[in-house]
Protein backbone atom coordinates (compact mmCIF):
# COMPACT_ATOMS: atom_id res chain seq x y z
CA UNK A 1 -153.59 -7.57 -40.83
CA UNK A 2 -157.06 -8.64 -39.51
CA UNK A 3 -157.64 -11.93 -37.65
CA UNK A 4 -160.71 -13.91 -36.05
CA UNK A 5 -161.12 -16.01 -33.27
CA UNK A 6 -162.28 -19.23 -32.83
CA UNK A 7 -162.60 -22.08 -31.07
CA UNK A 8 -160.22 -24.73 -31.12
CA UNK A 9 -162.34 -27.54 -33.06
CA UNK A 10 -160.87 -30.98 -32.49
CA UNK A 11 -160.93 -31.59 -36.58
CA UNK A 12 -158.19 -28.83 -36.41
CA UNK A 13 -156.03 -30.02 -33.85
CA UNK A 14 -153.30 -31.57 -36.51
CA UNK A 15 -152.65 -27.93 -37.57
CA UNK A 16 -153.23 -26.46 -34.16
CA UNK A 17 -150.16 -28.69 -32.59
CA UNK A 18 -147.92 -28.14 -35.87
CA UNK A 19 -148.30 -23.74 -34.76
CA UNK A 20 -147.56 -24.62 -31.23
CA UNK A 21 -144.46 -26.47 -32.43
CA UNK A 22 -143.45 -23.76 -34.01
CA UNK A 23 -144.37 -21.51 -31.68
CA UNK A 24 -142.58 -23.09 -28.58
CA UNK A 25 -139.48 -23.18 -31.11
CA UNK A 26 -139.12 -19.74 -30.10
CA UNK A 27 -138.80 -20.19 -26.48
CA UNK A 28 -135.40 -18.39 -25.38
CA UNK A 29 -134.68 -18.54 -28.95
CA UNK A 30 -132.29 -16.21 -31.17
CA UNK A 31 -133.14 -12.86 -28.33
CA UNK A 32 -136.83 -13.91 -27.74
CA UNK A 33 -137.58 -13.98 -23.95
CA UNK A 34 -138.04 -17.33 -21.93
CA UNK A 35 -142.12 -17.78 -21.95
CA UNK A 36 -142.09 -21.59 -21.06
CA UNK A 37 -140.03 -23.12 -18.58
CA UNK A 38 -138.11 -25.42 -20.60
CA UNK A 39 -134.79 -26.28 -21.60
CA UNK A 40 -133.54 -25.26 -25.48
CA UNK A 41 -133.58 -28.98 -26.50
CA UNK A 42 -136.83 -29.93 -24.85
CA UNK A 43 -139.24 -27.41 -26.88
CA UNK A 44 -141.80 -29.02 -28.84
CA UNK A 45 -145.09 -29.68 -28.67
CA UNK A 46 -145.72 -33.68 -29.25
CA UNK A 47 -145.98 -36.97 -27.68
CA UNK A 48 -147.69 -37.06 -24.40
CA UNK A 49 -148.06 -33.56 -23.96
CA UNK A 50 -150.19 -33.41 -27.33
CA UNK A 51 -152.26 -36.31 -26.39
CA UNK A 52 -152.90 -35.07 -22.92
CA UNK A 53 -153.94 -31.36 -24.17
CA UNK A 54 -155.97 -33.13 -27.08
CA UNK A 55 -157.75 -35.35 -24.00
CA UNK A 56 -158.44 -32.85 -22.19
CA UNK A 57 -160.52 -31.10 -24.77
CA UNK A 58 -162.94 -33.41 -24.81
CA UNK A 59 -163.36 -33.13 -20.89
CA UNK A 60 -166.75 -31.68 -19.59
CA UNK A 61 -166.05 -28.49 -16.90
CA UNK A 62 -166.03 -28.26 -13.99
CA UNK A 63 -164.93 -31.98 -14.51
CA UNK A 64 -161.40 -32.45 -13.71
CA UNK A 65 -158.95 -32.50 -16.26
CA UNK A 66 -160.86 -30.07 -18.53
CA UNK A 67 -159.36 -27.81 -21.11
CA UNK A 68 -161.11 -25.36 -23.43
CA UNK A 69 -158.88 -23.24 -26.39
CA UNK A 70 -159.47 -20.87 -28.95
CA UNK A 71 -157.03 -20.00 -31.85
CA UNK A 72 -156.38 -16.53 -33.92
CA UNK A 73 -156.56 -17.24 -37.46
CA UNK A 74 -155.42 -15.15 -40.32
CA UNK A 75 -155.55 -14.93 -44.21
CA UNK A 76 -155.79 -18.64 -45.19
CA UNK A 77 -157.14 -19.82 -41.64
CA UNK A 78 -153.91 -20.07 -40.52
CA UNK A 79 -152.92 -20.22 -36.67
CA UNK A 80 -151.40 -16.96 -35.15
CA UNK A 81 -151.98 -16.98 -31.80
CA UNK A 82 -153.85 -19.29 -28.96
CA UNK A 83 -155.36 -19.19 -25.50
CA UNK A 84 -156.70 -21.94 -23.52
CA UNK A 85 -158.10 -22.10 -19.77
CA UNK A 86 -157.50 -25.52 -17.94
CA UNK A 87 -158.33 -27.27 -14.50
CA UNK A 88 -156.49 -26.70 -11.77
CA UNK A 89 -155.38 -30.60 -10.94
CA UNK A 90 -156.84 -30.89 -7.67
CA UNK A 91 -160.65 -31.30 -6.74
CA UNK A 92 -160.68 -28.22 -4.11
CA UNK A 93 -159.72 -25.77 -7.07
CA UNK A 94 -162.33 -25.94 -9.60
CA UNK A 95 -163.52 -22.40 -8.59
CA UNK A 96 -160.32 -21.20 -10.21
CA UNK A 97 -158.73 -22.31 -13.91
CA UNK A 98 -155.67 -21.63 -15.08
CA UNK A 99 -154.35 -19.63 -18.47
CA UNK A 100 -151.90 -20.64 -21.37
CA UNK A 101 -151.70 -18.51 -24.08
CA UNK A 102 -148.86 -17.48 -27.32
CA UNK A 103 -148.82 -15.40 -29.93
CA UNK A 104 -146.77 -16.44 -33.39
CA UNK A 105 -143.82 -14.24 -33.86
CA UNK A 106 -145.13 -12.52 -37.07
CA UNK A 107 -148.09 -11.22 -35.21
CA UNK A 108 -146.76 -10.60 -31.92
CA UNK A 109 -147.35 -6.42 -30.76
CA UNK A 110 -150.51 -7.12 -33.29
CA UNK A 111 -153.11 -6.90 -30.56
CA UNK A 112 -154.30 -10.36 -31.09
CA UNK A 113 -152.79 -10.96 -27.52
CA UNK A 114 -155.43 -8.91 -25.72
CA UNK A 115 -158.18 -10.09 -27.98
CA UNK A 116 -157.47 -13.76 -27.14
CA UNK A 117 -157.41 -12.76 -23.21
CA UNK A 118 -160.64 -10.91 -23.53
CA UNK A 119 -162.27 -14.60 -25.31
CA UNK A 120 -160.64 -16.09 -22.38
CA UNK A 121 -162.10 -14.17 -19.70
CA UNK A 122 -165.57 -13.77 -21.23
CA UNK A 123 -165.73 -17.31 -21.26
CA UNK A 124 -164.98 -17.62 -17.78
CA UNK A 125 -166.87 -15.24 -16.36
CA UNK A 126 -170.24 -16.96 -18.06
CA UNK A 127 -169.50 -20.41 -16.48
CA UNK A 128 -170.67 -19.98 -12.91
CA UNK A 129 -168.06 -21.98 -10.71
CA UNK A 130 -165.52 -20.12 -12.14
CA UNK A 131 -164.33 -17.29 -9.89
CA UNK A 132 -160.54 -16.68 -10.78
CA UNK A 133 -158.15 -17.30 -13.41
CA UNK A 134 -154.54 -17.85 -12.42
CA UNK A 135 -151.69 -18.06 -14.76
CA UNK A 136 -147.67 -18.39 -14.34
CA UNK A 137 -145.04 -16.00 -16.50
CA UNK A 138 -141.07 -16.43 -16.43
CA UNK A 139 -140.85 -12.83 -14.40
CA UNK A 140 -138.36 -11.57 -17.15
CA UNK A 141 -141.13 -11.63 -19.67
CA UNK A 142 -141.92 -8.11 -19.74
CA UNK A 143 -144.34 -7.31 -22.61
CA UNK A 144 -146.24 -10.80 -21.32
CA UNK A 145 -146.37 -9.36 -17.73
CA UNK A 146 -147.68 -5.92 -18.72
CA UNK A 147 -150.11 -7.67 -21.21
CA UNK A 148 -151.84 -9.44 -18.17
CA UNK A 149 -151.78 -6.43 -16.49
CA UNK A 150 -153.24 -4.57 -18.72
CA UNK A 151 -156.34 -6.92 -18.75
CA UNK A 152 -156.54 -6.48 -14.48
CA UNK A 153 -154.67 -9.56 -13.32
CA UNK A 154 -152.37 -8.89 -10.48
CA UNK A 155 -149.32 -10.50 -8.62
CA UNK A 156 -150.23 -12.87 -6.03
CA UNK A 157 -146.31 -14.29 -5.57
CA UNK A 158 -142.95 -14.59 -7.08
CA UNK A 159 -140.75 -17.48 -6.35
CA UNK A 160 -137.20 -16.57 -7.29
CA UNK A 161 -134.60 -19.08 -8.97
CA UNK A 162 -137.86 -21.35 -9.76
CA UNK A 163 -135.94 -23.08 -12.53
CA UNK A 164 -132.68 -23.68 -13.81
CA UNK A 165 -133.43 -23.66 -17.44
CA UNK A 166 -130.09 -24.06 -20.17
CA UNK A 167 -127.91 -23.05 -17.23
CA UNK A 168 -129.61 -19.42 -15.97
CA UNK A 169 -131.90 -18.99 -12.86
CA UNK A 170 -135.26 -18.01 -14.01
CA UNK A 171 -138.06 -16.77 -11.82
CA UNK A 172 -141.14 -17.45 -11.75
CA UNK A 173 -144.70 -15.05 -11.33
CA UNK A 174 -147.73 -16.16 -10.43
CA UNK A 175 -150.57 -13.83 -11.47
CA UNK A 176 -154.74 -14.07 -10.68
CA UNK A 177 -157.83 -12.04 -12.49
CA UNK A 178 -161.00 -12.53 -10.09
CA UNK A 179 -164.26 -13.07 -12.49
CA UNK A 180 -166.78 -13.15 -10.28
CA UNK A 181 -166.93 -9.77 -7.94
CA UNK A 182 -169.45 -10.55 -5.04
C-alpha cells in the first residue's frame, strides 16, 4: 500500500472533514482505544468545530489562531491519515504549537503514522519561533503513546481521572518534542 503526503489544500477540505468524520467514528468504538476525549454520542466532526479548524487554516503563524495540516492520501487520492500543528490559545505560547493527528483504521500499523509526524516536525523545526511541540493522548492509548515516543517526545505530566467520558475515568498525558536545541 503506498501513500503520499500533502498539504491540506482548502479546495479539499469537503473531503478532508467527511475522513475525519469517519475517523472520529471510531473513537472508543467496537474495541478501538479512546484517542479523543469525547463522549460516544458527541463524535463527529461538523458544525463549529469544522468552521473553526477550516478558519484557522487560513491564519498566518505565528498569528494567533493559526493551524497548518497535511493529509495521507492513497490510491484514488483518498484520505488515510492527517496531522496538523495549531496555536497554543494564548499570546505568551507562540514559541510552542500543539499536535493533532489520526490515522484511518484500514491503514493504521501502516507506517503512515510516523511519516505524518516526521512532515509535522520538519515543518516546525524550519519556522523559527517555533521551539516545542506539545500534544495530549488519553494515557490508555498505547500504540499512540509509543508512536510519539518513538519520534523523541517525552512526558512532561499526567493528570489522572481528566475526564469522565461514557461513564469511565480516563487520564490524560501531556507529551513535548523540543525543535530547536540551543
Amino acid at each position: 500500500m503506498t501513500s503520499r503526503i500533502i498539504d491540506l489544500q482548502i479546495r479539499d477540505f469537503s473531503e478532508f472533514a467527511e475522513y475525519l468524520n469517519d475517523h472520529i467514528s471510531d473513537n472508543g468504538a467496537e474495541g478501538q482505544p479512546l484517542f479523543q476525549p469525547m463522549a460516544r454520542l458527541d463524535c463527529h466532526f461538523a458544525g463549529e468545530r469544522a468552521v473553526g479548524f477550516r478558519r484557522a487554516l487560513d491564519v498566518v503563524p505565528p498569528t494567533l489562531g493559526w493551524r497548518r495540516a497535511w493529509v495521507a492520501l492513497a490510491g484514488n487520492d483518498r484520505i488515510v491519515g492527517h496531522v496538523d500543528l495549531r496555536a497554543h490559545p494564548t499570546p505568551y505560547m507562540i514559541h510552542r504549537c500543539l499536535l493533532g493527528m489520526g490515522v484511518h483504521r484500514e491503514w493504521r500499523r501502516s507506517g503512515i503514522g510516523q511519516r505524518l509526524l516526521d512532515v509535522a516536525i520538519e515543518w516546525a523545526k524550519a519556522e523559527q519561533q517555533m521551539e516545542w511541540i506539545d500534544l495530549q493522548v488519553i494515557a490508555s492509548n498505547g500504540a499512540a503513546i509509543r508512536l510519539y515516543e518513538r519520534a523523541g517526545f517525552t512526558e512532561t505530566g499526567l493528570i489522572r481521572d481528566c475526564f469522565r467520558v461514557d461513564g469511565r475515568q480516563v487520564d490524560h498525558l501531556s507529551m513535548a518534542l523540543p525543535v530547536r536545541r540551543e
